[in-house]
Structures are given as C-alpha cells and as structure tokens.
C-alpha atoms as a PDB file:
ATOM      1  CA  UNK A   1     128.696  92.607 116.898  1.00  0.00           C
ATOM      2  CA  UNK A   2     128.784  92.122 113.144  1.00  0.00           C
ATOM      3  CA  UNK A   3     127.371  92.453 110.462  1.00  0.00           C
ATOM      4  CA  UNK A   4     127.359  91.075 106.431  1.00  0.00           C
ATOM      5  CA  UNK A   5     126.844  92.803 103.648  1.00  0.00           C
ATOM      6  CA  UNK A   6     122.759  92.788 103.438  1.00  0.00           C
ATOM      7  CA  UNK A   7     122.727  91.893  99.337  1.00  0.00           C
ATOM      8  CA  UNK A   8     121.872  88.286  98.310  1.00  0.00           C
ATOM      9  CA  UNK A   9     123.882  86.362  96.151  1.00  0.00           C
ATOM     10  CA  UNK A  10     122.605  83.634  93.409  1.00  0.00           C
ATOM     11  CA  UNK A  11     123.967  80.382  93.568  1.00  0.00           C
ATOM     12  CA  UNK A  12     127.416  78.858  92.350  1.00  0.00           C
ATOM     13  CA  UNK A  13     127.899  82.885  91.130  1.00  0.00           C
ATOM     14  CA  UNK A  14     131.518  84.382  91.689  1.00  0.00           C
ATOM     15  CA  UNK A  15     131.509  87.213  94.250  1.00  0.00           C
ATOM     16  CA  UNK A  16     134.033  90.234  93.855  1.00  0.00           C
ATOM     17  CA  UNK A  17     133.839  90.585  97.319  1.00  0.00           C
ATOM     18  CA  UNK A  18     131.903  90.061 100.776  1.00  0.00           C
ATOM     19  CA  UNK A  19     132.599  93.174 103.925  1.00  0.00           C
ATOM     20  CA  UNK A  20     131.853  92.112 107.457  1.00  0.00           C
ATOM     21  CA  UNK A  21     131.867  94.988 109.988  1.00  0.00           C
ATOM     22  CA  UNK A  22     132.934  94.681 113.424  1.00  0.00           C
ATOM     23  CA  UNK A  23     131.954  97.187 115.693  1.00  0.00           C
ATOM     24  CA  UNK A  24     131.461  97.651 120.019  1.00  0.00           C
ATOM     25  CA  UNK A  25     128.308  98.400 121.908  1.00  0.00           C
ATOM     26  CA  UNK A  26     129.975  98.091 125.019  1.00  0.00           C
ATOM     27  CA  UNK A  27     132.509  99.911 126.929  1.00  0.00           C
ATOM     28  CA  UNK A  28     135.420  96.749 126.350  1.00  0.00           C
ATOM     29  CA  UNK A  29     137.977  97.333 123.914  1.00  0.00           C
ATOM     30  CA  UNK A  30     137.914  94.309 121.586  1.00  0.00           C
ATOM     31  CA  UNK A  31     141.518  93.665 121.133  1.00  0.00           C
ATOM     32  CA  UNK A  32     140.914  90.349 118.301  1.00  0.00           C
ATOM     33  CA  UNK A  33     138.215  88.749 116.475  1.00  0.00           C
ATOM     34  CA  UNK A  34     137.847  85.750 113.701  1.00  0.00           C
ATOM     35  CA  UNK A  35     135.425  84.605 111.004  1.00  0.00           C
ATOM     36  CA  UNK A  36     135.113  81.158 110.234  1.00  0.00           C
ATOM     37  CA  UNK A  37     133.768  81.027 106.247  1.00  0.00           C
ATOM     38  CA  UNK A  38     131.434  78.573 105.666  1.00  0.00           C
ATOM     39  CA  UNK A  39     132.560  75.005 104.136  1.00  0.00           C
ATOM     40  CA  UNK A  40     130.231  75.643 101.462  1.00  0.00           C
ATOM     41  CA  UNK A  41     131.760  78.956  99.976  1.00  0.00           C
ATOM     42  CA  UNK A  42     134.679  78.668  97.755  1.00  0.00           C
ATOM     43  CA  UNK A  43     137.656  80.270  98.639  1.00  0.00           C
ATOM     44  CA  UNK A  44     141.532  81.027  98.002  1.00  0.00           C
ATOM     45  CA  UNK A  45     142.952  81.384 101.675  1.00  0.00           C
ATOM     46  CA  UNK A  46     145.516  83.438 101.522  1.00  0.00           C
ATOM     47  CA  UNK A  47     145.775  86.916 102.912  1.00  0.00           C
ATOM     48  CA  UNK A  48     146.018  88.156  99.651  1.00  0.00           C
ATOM     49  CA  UNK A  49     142.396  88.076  99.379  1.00  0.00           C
ATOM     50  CA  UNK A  50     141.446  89.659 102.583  1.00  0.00           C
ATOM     51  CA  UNK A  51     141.602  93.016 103.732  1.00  0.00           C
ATOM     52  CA  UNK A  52     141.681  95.171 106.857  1.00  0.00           C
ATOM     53  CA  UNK A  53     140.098  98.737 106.653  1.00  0.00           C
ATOM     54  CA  UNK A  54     138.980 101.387 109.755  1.00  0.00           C
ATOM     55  CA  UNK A  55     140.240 103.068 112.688  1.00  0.00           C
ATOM     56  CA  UNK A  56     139.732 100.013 114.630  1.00  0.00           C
ATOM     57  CA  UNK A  57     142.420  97.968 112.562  1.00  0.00           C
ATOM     58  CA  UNK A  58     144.974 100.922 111.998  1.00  0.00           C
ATOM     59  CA  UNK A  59     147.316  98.407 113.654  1.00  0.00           C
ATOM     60  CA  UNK A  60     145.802  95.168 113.279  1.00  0.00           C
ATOM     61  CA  UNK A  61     147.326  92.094 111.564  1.00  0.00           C
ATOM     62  CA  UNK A  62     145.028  88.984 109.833  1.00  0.00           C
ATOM     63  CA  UNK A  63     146.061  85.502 109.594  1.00  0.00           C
ATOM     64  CA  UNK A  64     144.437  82.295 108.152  1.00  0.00           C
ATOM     65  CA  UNK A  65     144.132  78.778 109.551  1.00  0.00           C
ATOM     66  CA  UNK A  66     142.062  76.406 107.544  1.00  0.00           C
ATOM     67  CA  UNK A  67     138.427  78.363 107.075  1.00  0.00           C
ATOM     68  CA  UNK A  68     139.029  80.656 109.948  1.00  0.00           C
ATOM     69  CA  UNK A  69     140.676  84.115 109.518  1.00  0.00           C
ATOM     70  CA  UNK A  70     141.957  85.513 112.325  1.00  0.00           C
ATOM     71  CA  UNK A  71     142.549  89.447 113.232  1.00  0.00           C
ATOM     72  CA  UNK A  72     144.762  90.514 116.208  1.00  0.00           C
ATOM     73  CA  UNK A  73     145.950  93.872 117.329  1.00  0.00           C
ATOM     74  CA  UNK A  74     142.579  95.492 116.753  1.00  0.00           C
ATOM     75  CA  UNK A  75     141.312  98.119 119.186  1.00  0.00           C
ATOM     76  CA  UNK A  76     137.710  97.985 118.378  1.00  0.00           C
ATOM     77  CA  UNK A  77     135.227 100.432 120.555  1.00  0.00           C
ATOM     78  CA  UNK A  78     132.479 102.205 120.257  1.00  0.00           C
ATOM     79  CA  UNK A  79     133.757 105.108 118.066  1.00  0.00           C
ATOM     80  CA  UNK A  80     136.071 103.098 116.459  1.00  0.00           C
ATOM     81  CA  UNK A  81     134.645 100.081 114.183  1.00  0.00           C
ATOM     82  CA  UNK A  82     136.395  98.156 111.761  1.00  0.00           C
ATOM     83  CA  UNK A  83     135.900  96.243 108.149  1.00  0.00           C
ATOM     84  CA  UNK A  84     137.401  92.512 107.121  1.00  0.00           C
ATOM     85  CA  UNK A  85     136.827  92.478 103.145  1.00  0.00           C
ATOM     86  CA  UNK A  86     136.892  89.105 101.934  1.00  0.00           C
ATOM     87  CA  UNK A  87     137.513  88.686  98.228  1.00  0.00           C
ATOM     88  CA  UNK A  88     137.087  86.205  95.265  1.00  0.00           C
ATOM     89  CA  UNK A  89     134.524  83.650  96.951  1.00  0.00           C
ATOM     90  CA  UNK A  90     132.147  81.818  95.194  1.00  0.00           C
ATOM     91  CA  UNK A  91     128.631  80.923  96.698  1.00  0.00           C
ATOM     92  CA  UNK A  92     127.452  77.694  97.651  1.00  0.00           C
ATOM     93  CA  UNK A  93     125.092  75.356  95.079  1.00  0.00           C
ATOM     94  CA  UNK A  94     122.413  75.498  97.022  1.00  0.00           C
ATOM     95  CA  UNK A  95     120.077  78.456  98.644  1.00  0.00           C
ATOM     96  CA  UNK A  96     119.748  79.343 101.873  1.00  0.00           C
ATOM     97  CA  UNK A  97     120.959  81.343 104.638  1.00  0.00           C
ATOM     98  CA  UNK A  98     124.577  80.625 105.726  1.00  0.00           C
ATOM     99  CA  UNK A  99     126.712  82.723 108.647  1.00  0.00           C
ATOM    100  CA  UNK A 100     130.072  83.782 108.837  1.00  0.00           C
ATOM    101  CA  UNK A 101     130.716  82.992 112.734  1.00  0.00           C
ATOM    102  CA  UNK A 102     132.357  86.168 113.879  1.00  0.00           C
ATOM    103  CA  UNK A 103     134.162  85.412 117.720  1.00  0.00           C
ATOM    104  CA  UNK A 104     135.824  88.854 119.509  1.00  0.00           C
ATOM    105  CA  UNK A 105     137.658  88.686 122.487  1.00  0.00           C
ATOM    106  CA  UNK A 106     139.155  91.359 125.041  1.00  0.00           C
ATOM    107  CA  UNK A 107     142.912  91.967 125.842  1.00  0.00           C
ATOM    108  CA  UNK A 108     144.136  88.402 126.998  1.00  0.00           C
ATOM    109  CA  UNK A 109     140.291  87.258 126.342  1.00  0.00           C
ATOM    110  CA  UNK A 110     139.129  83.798 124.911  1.00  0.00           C
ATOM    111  CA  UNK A 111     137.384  84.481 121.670  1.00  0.00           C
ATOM    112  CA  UNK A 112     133.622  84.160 122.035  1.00  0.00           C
ATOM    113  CA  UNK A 113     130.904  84.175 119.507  1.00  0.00           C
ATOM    114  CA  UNK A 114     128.897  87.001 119.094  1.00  0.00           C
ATOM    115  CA  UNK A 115     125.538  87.323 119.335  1.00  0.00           C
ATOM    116  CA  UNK A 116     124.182  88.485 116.323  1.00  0.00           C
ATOM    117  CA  UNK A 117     126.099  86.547 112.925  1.00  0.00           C
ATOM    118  CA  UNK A 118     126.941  88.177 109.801  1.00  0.00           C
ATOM    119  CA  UNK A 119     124.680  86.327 107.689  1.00  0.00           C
ATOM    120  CA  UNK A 120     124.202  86.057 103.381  1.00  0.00           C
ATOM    121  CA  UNK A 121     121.246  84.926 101.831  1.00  0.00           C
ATOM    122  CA  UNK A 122     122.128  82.800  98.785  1.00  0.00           C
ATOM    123  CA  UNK A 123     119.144  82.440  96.367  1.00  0.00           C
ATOM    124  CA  UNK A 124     119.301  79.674  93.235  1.00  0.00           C
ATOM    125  CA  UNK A 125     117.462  81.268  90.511  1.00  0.00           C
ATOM    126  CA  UNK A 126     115.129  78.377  88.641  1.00  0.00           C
ATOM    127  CA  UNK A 127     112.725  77.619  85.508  1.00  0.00           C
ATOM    128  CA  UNK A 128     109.341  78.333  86.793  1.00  0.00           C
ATOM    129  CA  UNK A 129     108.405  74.321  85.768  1.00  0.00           C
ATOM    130  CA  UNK A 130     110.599  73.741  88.503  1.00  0.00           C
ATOM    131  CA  UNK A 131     107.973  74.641  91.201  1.00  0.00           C
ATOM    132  CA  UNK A 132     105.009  73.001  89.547  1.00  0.00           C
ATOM    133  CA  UNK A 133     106.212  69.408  90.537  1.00  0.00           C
ATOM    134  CA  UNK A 134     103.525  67.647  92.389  1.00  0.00           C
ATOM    135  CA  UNK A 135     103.296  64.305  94.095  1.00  0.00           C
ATOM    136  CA  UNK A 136     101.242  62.022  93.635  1.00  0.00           C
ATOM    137  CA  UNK A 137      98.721  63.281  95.918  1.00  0.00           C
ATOM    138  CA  UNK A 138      98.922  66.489  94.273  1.00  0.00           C
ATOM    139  CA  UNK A 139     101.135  68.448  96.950  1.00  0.00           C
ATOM    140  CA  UNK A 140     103.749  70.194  95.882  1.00  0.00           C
ATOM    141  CA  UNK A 141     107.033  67.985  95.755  1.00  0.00           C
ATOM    142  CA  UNK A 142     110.366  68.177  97.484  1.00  0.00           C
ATOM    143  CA  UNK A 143     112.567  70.556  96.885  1.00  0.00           C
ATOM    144  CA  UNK A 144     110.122  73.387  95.889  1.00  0.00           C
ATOM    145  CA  UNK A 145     107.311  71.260  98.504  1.00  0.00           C
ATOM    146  CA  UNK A 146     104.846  73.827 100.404  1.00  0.00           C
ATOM    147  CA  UNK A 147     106.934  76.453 102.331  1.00  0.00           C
ATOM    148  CA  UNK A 148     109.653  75.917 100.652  1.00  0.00           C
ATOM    149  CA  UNK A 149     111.283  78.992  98.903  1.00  0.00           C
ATOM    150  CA  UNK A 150     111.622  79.276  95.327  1.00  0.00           C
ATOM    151  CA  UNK A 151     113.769  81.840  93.008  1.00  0.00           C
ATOM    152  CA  UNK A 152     112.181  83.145  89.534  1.00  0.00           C
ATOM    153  CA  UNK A 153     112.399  85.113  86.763  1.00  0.00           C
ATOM    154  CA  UNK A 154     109.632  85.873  84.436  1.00  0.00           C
ATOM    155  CA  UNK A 155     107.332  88.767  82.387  1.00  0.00           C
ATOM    156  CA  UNK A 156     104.555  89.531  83.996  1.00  0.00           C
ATOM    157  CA  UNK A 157     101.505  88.959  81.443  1.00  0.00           C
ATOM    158  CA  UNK A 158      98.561  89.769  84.121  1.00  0.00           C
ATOM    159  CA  UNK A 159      97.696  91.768  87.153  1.00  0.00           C
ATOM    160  CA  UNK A 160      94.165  91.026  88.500  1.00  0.00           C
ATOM    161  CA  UNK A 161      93.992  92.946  91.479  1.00  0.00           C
ATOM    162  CA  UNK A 162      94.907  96.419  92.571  1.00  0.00           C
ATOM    163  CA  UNK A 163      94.303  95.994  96.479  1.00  0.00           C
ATOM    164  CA  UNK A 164      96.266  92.548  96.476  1.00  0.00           C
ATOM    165  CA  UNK A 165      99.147  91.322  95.192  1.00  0.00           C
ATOM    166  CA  UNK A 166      97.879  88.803  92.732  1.00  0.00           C
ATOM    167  CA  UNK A 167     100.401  88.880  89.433  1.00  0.00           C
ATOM    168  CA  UNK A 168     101.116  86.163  86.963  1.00  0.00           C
ATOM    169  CA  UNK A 169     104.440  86.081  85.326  1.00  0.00           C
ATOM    170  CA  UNK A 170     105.900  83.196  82.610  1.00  0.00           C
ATOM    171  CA  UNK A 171     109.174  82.099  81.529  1.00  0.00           C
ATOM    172  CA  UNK A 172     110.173  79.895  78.962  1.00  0.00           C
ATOM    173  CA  UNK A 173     108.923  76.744  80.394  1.00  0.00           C
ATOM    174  CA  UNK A 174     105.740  78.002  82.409  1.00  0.00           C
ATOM    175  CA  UNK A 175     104.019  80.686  84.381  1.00  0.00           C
ATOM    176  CA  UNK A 176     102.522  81.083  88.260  1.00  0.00           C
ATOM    177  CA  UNK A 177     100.980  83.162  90.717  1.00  0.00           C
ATOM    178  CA  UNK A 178     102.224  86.018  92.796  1.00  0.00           C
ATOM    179  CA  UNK A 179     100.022  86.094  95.382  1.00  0.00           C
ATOM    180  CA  UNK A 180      99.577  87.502  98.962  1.00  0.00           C
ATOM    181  CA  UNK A 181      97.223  89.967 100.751  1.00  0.00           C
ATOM    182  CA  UNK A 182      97.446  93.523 100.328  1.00  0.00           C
ATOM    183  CA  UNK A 183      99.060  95.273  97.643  1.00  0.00           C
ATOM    184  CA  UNK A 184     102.545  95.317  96.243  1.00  0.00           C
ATOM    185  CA  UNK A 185     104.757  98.069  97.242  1.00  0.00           C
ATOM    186  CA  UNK A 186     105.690  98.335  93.843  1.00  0.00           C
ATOM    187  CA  UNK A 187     103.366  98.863  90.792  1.00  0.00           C
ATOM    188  CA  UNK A 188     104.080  95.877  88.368  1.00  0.00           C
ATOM    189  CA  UNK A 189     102.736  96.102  84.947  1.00  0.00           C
ATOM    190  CA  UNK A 190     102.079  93.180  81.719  1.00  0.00           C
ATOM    191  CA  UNK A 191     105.407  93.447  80.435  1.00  0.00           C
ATOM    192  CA  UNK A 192     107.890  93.727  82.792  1.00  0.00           C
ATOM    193  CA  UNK A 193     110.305  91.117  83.907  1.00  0.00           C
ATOM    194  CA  UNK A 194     111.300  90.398  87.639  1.00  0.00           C
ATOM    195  CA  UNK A 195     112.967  88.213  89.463  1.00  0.00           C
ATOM    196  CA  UNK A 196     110.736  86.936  92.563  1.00  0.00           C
ATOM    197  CA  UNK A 197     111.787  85.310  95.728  1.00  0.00           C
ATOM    198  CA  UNK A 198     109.264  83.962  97.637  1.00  0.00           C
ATOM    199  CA  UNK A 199     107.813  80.924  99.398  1.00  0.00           C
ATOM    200  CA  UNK A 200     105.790  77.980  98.103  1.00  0.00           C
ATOM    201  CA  UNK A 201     101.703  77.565  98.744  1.00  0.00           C
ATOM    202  CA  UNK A 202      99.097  76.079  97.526  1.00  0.00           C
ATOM    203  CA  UNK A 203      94.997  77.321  96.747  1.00  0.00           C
ATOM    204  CA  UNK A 204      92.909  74.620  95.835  1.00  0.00           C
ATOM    205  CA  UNK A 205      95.608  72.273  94.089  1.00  0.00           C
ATOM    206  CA  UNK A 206      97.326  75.396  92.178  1.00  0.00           C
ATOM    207  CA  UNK A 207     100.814  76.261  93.296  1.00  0.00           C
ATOM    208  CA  UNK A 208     101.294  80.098  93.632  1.00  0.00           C
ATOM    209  CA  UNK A 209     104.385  81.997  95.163  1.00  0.00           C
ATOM    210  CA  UNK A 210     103.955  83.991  98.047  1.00  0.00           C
ATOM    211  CA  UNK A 211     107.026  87.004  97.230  1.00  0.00           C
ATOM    212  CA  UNK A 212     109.247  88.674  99.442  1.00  0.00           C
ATOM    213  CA  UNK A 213     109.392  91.794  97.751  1.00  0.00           C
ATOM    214  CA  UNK A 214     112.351  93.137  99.513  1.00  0.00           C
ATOM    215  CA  UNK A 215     114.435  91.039  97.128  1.00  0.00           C
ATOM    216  CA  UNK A 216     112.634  91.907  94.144  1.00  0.00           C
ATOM    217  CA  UNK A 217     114.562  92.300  91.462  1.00  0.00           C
END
C-alpha cells in the first residue's frame, strides 16, 4: 500500500518535495515497486531528485524510465516500510485530484498496482468574481457550474448564524456565501481572512460555496 503526503498543493506552484510511503499488510516481502508521476506534474527525471529513505530500502536501488521511477532491491514487510522522496515538481494548471500509480511486486513477481493510490489534491486558488458567472438561464456557468469546486481567499465581513455555517467573505473583485448546515468547527470572525475550498450551489439564483473545512486555510 501507499500513501502521499495528505497536504494540498495550489496550482502551477513549485513543490520542494512530495514523500510516498510504501509499506506491507501482508506477510509477502515486497522485493520492488514503481511510481508512475502524472503527465501533468513537472519534473526533472533524474535520480538526483529522488530519494530512498527506511529500513525497507537499506539496500534498494531507484531508476527512471520516462515518468516511471522504479525501486528494486527493497525488502518491504510489515515492520519494515519504506519512503521514495520526490523533489523539485511543479503542480499541474488545473485542480483536481491526480495519483501517483504505485505497482509492488514479490521476489521474481510482476509488478501490480496497488489498491489504494497515493493521491494529491491540487487546488487553483481564484478571484471570487470567478464563481459568480451565470448562464444565461441563470445557472452557474462552466468551470465553477453547480458542484463544481471552487478555491478562495477573502475577509470575512459577516457571520449570521451561530448554529450554521453561514459566513460571507470578499476579495477584491466580490464577495459570497459560506454556507452549509451545522456549525463551523472553527469560530470565524468579521475580519479574518481564509482561504475556502469548497463546492459550488445555488439558493434561489444566489451562488454560495459549500466549504470543506478540512482545507481551510
């Protein structure tokens, strides 16, 4: 199994560096394993950029082939796990979810994807105005259309409610809604700036975002 560093990136941002763990759950020894980077990161491909750290990799070698970097003479278990630190990437344009397909493989094994992908959530922070684009029918437009997810930073100027989350914040070129039901986990004053990720909706032709406040920022 494997797993990605949890921390979102923004957009088109360098990133120092991004650690996939490999670890067992199983009795096998994994004796290799690769990760493919997605098209859409920017990287330098060379092994000068990645490294090899834990017990699991005390005698383990990488190699790269196009996007894929591939790590033999690993012995990973289940006491003994092992990190591939990949550095000087930049993140894609665009937001989204995108997975680093991690394959292990056995002593004389095929490689075979695991089950569960590293994974890094790239967000694309954008003027409020952006999300307040309607068509002509007054729906919200593609790319910020109904469900979609949308990225902000603003000051919060209002909270109306202290048993839901109902907050307005404003940037430079507008302001919305924070809205959902039940209260936010954090307390959010007039004043303070935040950066909001949350999904596109609509009450009675307004647009509001509905956050995610796990990436509040």
């Amino acid at each position: 199994r494997g797993r990605a560093t949890p921390t979102p990136v923004y957009a088109s941002f360098s990133v120092p560096s991004l650690a996939i763990s490999i670890a067992q759950d199983s009795a096998y020894t994994l004796a290799s394993a690769s990760i493919v980077v997605p098209s859409s990161w920017t990287w330098s491909h060379t092994l000068g950029d990645v490294a090899l750290s834990g017990s699991a990799f005390a005698g383990a070698a990488a190699s790269i082939v196009n996007d894929t970097i591939f790590v033999t003479g690993t012995a990973i278990t289940t006491a003994d796990s092992g990190l591939v630190t990949i550095s000087n990437l930049t993140s894609p344009a665009s937001n989204g979810t995108t997975t680093f397909t991690l394959s292990t493989a056995v002593a004389a094994g095929t490689l075979a994807q695991v089950v569960k992908q590293p994974q890094v959530r790239v967000l694309k922070l954008v003027p409020i105005l952006s999300v307040h684009v309607n068509d002509a029918s007054g729906v919200a437009a593609a790319p910020y259309g109904v469900g979609s997810e949308a990225t902000v930073t603003g000051t919060v100027t209002v909270n109306w409610s202290a048993t839901n989350t109902d907050i307005y914040i404003q940037d430079g070129t507008g302001g919305v809604d924070l809205f959902q039901f039940g209260a936010p986990p954090v307390a959010l004053a007039a004043g303070d700036s935040v950066i909001v990720t949350g999904s596109i909706v609509q009450f009675r032709g307004l647009t509001e975002i509905q956050p995610d406040f796990s990436l509040l920022q």
